[in-house]
Protein backbone atom coordinates (compact mmCIF):
# COMPACT_ATOMS: atom_id res chain seq x y z
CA UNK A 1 33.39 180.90 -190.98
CA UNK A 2 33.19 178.74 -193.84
CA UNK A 3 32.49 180.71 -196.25
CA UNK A 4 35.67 182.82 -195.64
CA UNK A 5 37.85 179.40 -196.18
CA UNK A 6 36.12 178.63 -199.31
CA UNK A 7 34.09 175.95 -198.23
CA UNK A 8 30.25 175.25 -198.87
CA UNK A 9 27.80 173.56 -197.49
CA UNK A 10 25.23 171.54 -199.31
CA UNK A 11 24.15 168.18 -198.59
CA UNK A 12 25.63 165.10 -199.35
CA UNK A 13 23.33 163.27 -201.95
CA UNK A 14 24.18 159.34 -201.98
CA UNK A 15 24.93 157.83 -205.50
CA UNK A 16 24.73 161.42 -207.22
CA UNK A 17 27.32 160.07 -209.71
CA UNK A 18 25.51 157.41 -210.86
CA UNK A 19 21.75 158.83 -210.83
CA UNK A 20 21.65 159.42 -214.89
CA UNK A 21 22.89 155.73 -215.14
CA UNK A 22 20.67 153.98 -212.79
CA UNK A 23 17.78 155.64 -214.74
CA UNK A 24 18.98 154.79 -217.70
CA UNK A 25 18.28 150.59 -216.79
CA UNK A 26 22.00 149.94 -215.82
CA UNK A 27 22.28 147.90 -212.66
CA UNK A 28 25.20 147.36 -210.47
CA UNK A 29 26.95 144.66 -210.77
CA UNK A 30 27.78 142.28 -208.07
CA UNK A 31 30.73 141.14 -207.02
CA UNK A 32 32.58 138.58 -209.23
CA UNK A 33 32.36 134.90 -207.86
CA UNK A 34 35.91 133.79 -208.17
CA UNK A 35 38.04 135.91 -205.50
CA UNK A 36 35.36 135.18 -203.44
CA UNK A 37 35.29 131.72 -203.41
CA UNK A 38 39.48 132.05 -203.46
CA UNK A 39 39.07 134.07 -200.18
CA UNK A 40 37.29 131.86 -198.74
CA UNK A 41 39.53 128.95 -199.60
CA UNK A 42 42.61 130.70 -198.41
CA UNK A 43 40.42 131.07 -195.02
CA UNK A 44 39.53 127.46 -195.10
CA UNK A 45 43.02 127.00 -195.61
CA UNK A 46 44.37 128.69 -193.06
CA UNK A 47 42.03 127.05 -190.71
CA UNK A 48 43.07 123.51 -191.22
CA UNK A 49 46.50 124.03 -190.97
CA UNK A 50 46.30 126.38 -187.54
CA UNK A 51 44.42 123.35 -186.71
CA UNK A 52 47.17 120.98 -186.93
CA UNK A 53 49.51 122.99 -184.36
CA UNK A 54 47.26 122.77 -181.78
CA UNK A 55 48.28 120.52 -179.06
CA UNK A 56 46.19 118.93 -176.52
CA UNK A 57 48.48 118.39 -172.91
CA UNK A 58 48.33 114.69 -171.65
CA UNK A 59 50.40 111.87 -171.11
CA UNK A 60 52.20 109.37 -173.53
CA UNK A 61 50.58 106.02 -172.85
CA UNK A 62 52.10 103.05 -174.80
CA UNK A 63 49.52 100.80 -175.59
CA UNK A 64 49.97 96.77 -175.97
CA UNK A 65 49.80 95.13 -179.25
CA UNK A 66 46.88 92.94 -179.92
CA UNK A 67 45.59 90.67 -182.89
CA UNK A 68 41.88 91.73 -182.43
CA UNK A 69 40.89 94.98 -182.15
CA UNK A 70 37.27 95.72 -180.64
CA UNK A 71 35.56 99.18 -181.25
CA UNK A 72 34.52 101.12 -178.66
CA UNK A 73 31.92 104.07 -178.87
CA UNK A 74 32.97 107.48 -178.41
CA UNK A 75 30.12 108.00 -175.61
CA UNK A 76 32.00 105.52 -173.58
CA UNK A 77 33.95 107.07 -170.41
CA UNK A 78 37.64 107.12 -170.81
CA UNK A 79 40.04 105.94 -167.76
CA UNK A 80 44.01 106.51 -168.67
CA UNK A 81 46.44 104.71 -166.22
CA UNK A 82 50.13 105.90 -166.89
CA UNK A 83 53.01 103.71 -165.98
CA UNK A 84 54.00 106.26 -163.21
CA UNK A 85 50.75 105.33 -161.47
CA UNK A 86 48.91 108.35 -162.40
CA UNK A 87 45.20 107.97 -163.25
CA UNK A 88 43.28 110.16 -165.72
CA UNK A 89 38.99 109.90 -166.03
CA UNK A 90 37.75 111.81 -169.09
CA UNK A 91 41.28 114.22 -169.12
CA UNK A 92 41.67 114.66 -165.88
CA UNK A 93 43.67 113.99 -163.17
CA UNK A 94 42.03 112.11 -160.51
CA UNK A 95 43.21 110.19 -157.25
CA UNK A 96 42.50 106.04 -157.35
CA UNK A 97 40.59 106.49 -154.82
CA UNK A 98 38.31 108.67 -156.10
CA UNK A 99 37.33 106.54 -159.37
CA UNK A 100 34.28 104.51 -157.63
CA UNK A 101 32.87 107.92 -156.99
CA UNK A 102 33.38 109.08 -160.03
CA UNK A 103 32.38 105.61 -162.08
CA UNK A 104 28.59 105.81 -159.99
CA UNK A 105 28.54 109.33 -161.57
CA UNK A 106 28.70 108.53 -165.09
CA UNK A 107 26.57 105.29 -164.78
CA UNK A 108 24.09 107.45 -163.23
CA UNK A 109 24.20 110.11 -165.77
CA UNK A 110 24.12 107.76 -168.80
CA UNK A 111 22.87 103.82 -167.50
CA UNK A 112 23.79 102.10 -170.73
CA UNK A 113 27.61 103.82 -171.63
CA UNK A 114 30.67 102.17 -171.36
CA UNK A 115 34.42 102.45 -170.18
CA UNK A 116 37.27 102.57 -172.32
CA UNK A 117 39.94 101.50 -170.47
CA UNK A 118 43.98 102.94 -171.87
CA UNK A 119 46.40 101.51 -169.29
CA UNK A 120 50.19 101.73 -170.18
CA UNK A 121 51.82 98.54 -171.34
CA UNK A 122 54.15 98.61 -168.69
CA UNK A 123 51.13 99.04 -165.77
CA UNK A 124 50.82 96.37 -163.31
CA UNK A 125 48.21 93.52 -164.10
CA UNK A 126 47.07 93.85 -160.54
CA UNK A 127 46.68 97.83 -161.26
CA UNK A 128 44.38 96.68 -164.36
CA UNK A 129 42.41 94.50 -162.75
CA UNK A 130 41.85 96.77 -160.04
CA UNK A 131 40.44 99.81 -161.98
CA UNK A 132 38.57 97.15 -164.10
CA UNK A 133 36.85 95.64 -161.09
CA UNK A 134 36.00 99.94 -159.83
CA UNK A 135 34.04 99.87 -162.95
CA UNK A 136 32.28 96.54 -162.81
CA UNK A 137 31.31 97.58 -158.97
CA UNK A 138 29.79 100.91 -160.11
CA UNK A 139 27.79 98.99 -162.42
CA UNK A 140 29.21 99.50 -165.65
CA UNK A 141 28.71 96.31 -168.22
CA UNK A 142 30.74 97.30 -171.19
CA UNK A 143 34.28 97.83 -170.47
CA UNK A 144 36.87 97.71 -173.03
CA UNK A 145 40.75 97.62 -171.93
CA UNK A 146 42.63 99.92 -175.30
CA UNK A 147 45.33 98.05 -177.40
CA UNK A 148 46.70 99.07 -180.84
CA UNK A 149 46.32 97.19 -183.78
CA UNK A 150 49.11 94.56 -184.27
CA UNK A 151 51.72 95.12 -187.09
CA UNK A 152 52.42 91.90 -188.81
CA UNK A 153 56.23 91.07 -188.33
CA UNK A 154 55.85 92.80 -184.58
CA UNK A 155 55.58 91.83 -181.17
């Protein structure tokens, strides 16, 4: 059936084209280094500024100004109090009274961390001192109550 079209078969032999030249001591060549390296920057590129749109959900907590700022490690368990009374452990929702639950958890899991506390400046001292005094019952030593750094000229 072939043959009537015109067609023949023989088999495909890889590189035929360049057989007298790779005998010959020519090598092929590699790819050049520069649009490489530019496509790979243009990736990179792309990347970071993706990046940037990404938005995590949460709630807007204003923090209180303070003229000391402490550290606090990022191992440490987070606990966000919004002034609408909603309370957030490690990104999530939680009920109040759930928190002494969930503070034995963590101290179990890792004895020496800490708490990071980031209460709204417009929560309740008595709400503070509450979810302060959750953590200091589950055992937690090291808790830190969140301010940001204090602009000179601002209060």
């Amino acid at each position: 059936m072939s043959m009537a079209m015109g067609y023949t078969c023989r088999p495909v032999r890889l590189f035929e084209r360049w057989r007298g030249r790779l005998r010959q001591g020519y090598r092929c060549r590699l790819p050049e280094a520069a649009p490489l390296v530019d496509i790979a920057l243009l990736v990179w590129l792309f990347f970071l500024v993706a990046s940037s749109y990404v938005i995590q959900p949460g709630i807007r907590i204003s923090l209180p100004p303070a003229d000391f700022v402490e550290g606090a490690s990022y191992r440490n368990c987070v606990i966000a109090v919004a002034q609408e009374g909603m309370v957030f452990f490690n990104d999530e929702r939680v009920p109040r009274e759930s928190l002494p639950a969930l503070l034995a958890d963590a101290v179990k899991a890792d004895p020496s961390g800490g708490l990071l506390i980031e209460a709204d400046q417009r929560v309740s001292h008595r709400t503070l001192m509450e979810v302060f005094n959750m953590a200091v019952n589950a055992g937690i030593t090291n808790v830190v109550v969140a301010t940001r750094p204090l602009v000179r000229g601002q209060r």
